[in-house]
PDB file of N, CA and C in Angstrom:
ATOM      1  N   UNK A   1     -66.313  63.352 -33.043  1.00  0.00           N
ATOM      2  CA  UNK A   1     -66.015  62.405 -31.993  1.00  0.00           C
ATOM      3  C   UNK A   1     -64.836  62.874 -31.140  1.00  0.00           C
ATOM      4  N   UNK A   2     -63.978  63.725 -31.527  1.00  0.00           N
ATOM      5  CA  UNK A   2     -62.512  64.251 -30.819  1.00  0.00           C
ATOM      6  C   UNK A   2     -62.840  65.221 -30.012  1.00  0.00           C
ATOM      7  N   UNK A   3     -63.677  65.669 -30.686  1.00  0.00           N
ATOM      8  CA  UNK A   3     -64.683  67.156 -29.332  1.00  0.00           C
ATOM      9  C   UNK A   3     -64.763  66.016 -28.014  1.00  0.00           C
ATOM     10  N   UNK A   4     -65.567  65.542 -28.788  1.00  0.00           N
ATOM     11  CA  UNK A   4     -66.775  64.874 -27.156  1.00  0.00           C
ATOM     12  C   UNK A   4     -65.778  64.344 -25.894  1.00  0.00           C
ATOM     13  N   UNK A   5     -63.867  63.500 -26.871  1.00  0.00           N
ATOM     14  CA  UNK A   5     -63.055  62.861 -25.933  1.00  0.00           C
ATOM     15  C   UNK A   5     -62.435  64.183 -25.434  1.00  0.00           C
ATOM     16  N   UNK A   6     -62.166  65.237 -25.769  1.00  0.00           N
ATOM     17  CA  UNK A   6     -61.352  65.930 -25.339  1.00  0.00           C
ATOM     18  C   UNK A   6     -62.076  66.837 -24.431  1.00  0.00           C
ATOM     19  N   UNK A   7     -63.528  67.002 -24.841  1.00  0.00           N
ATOM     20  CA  UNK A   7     -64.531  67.930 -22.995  1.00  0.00           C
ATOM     21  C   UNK A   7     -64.594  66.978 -21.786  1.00  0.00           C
ATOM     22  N   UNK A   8     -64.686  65.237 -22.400  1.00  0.00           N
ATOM     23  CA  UNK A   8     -64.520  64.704 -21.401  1.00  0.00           C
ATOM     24  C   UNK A   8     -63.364  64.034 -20.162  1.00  0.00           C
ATOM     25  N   UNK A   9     -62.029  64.734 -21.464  1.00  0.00           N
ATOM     26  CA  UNK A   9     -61.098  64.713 -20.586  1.00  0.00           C
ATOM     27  C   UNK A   9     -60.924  65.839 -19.630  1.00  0.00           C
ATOM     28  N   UNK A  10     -61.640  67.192 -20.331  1.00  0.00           N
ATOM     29  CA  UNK A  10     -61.725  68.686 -19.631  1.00  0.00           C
ATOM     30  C   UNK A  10     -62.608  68.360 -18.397  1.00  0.00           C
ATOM     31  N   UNK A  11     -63.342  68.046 -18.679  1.00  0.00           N
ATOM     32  CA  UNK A  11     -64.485  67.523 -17.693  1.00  0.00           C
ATOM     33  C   UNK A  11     -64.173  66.824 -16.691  1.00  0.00           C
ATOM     34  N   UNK A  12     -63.054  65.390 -16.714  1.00  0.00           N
ATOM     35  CA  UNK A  12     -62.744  64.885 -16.238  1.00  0.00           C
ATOM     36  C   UNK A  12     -61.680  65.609 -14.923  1.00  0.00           C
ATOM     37  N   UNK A  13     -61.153  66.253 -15.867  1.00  0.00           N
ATOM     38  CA  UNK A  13     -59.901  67.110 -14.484  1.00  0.00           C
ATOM     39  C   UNK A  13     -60.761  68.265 -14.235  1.00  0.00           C
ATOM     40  N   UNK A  14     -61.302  68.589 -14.653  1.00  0.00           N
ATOM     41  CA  UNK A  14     -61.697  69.910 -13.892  1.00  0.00           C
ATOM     42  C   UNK A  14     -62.806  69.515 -12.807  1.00  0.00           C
ATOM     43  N   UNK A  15     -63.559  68.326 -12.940  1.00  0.00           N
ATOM     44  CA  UNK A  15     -64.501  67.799 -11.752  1.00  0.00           C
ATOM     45  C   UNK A  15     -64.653  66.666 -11.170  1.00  0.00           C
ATOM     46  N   UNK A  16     -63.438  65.847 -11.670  1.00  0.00           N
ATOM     47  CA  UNK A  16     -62.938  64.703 -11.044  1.00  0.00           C
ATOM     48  C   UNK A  16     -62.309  64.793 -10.123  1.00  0.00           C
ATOM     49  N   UNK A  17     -61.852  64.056  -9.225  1.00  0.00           N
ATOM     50  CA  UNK A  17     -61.387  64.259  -7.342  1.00  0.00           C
ATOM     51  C   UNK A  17     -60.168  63.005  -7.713  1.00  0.00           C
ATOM     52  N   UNK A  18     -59.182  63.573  -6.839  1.00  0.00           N
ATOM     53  CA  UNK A  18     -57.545  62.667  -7.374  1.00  0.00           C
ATOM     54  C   UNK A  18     -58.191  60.947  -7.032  1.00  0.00           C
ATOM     55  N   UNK A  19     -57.888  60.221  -7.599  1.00  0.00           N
ATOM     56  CA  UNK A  19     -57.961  58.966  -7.238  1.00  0.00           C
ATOM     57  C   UNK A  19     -59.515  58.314  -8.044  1.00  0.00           C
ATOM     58  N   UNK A  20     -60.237  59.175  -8.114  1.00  0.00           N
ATOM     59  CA  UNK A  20     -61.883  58.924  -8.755  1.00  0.00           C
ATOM     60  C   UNK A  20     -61.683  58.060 -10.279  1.00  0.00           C
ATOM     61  N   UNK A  21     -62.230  57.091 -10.683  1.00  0.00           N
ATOM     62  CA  UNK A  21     -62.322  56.819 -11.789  1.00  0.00           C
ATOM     63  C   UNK A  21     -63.551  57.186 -12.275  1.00  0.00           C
ATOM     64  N   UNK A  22     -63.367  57.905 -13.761  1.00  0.00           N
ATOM     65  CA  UNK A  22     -64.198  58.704 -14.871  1.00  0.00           C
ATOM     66  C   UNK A  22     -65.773  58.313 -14.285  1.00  0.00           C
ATOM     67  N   UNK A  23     -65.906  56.947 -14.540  1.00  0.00           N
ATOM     68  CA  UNK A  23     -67.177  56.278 -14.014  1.00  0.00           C
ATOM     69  C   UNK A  23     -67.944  56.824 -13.098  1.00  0.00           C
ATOM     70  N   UNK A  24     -66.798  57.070 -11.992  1.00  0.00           N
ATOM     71  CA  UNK A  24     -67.301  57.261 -10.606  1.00  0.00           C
ATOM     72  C   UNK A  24     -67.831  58.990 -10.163  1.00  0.00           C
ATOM     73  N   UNK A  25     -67.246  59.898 -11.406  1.00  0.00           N
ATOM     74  CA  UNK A  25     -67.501  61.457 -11.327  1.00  0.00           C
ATOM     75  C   UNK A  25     -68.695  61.144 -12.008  1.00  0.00           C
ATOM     76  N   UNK A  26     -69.119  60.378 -13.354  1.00  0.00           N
ATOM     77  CA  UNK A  26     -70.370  60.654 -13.613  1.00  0.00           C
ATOM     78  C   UNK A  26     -71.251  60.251 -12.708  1.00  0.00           C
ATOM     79  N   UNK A  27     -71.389  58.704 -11.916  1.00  0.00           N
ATOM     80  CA  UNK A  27     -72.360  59.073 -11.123  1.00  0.00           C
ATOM     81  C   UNK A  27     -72.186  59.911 -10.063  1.00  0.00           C
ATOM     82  N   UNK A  28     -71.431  60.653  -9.498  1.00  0.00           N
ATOM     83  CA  UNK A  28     -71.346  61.943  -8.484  1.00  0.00           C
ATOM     84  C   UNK A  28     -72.301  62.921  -9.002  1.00  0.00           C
ATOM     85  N   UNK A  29     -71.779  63.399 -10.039  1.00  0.00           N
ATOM     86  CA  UNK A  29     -72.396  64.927 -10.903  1.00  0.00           C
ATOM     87  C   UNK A  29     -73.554  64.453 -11.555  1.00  0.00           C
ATOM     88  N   UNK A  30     -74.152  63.289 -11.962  1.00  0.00           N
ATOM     89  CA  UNK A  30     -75.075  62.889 -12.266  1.00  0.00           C
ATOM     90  C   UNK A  30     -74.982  62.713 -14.407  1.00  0.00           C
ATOM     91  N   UNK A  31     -75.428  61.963 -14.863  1.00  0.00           N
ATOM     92  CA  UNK A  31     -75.346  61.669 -16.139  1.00  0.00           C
ATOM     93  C   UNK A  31     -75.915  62.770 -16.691  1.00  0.00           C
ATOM     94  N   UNK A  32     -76.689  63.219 -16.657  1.00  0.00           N
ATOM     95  CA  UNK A  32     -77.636  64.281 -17.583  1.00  0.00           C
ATOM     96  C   UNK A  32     -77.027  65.724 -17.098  1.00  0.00           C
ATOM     97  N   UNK A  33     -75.998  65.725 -16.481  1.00  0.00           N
ATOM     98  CA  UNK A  33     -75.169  66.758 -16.285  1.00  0.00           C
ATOM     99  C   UNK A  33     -74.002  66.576 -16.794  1.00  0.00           C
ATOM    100  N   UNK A  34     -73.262  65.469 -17.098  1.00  0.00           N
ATOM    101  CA  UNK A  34     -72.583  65.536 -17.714  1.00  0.00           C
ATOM    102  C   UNK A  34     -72.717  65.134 -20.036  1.00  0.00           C
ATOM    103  N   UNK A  35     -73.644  64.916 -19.874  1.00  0.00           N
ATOM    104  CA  UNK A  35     -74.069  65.056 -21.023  1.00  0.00           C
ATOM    105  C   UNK A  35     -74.313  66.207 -21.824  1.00  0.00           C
ATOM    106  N   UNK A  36     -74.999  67.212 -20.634  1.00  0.00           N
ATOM    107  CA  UNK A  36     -75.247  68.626 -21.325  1.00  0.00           C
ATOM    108  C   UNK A  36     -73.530  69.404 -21.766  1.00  0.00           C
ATOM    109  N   UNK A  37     -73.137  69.111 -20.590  1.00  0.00           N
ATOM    110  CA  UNK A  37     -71.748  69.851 -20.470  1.00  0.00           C
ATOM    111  C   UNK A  37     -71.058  69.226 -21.507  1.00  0.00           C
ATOM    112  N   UNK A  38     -70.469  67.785 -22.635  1.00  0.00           N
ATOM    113  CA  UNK A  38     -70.283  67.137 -23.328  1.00  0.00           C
ATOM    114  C   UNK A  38     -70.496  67.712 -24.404  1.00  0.00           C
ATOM    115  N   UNK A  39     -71.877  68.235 -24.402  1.00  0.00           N
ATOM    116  CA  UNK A  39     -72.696  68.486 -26.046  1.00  0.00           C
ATOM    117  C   UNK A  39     -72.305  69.979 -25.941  1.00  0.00           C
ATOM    118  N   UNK A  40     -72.148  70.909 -25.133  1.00  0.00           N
ATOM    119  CA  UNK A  40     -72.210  71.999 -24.944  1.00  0.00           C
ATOM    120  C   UNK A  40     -70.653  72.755 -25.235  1.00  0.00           C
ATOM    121  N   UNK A  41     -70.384  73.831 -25.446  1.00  0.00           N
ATOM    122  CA  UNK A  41     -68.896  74.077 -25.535  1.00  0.00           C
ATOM    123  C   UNK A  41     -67.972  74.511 -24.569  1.00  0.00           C
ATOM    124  N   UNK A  42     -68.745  74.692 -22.953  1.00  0.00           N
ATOM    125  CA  UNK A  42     -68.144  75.390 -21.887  1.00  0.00           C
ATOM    126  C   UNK A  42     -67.226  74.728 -21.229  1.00  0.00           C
ATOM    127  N   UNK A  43     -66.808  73.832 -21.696  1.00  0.00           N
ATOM    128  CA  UNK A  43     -65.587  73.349 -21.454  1.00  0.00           C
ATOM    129  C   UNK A  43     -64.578  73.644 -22.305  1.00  0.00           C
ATOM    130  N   UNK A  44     -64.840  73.720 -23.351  1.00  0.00           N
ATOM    131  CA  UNK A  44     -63.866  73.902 -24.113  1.00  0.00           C
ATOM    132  C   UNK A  44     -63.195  75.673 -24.030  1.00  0.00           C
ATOM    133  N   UNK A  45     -64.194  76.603 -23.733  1.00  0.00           N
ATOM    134  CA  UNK A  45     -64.155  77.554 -23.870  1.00  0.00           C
ATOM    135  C   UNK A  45     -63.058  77.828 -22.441  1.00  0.00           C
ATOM    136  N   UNK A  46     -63.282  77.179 -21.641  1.00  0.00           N
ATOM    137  CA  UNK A  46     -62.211  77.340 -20.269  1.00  0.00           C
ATOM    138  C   UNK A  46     -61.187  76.170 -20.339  1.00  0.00           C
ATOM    139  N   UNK A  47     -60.991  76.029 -21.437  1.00  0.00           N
ATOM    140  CA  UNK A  47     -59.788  74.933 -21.516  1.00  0.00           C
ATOM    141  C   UNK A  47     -58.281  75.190 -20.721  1.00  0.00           C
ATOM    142  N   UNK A  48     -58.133  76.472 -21.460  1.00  0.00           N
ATOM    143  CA  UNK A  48     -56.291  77.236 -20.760  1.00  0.00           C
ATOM    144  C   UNK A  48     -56.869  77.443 -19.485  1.00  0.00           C
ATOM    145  N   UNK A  49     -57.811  77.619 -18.924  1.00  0.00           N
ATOM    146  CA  UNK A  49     -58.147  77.921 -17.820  1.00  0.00           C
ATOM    147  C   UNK A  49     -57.698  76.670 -16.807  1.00  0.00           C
ATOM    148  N   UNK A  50     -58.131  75.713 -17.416  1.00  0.00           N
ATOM    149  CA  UNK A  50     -58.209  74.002 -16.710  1.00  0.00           C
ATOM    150  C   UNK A  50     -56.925  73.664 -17.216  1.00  0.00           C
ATOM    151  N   UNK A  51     -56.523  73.688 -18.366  1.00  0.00           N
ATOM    152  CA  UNK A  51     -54.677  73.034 -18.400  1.00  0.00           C
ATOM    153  C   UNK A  51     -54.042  73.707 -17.288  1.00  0.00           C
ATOM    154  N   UNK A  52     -54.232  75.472 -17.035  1.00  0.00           N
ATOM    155  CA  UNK A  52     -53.128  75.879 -16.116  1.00  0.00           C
ATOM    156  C   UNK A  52     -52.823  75.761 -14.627  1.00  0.00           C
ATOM    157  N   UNK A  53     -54.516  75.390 -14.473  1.00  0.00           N
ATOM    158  CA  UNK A  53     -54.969  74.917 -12.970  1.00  0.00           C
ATOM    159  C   UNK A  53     -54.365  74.070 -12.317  1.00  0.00           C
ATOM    160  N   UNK A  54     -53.143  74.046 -11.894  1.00  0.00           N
ATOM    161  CA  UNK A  54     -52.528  72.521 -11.270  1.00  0.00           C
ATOM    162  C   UNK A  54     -53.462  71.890 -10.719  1.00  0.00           C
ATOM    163  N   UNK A  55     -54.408  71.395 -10.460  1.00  0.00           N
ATOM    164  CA  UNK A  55     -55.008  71.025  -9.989  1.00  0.00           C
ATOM    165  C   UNK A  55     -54.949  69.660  -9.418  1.00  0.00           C
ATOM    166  N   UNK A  56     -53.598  68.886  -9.991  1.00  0.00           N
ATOM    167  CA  UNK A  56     -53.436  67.820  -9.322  1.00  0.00           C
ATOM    168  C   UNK A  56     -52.746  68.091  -8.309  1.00  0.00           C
ATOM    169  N   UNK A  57     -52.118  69.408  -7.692  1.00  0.00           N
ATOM    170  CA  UNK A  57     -51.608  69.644  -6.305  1.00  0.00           C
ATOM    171  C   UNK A  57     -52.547  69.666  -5.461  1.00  0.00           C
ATOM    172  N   UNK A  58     -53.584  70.047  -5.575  1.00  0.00           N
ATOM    173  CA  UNK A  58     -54.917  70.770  -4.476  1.00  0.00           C
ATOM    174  C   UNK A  58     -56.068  69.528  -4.547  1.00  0.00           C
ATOM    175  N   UNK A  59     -56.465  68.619  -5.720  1.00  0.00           N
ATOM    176  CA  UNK A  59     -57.358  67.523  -5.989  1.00  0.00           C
ATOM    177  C   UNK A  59     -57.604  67.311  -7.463  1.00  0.00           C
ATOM    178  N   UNK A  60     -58.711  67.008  -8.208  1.00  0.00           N
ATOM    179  CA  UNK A  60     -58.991  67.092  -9.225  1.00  0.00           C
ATOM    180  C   UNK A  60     -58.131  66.397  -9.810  1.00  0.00           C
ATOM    181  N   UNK A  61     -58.909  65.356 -10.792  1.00  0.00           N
ATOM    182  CA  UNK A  61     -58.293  64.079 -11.591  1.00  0.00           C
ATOM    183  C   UNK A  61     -57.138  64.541 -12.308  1.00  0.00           C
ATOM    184  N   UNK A  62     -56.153  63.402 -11.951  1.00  0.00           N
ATOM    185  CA  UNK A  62     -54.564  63.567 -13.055  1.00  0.00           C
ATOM    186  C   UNK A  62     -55.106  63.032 -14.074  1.00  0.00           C
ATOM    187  N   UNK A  63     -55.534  63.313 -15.409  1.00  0.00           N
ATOM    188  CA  UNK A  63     -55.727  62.484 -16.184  1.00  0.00           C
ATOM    189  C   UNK A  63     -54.483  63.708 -17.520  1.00  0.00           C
TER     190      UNK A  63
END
């Protein structure tokens, strides 16, 4: 269960848009896209990739 919260927090900043609530990226990217990506490990595998990304300077969810 700690996998699934922690790709979907990866998930969350790496394809969430500043201001978006979680809700609102899945229906953007669509559910069955974010499900695969969830079950799958490619988030996890680019994790340091996505922590180092400021990405809350440029967009992408502060979470």
């Amino acid at each position: 269960m700690l996998d699934v919260i922690e790709k979907a927090i990866l998930l969350f900043r790496e394809q969430g848009i500043t201001g978006e609530r979680f809700a609102d990226t899945i229906a953007r990217i669509g559910f069955e896209n974010v499900e695969e990506q969830l079950l799958s490990d490619g988030l996890l595998e680019r994790k340091e990739e996505n922590i180092k990304a400021q990405k809350h300077l440029v967009g992408g969810a502060t979470c």
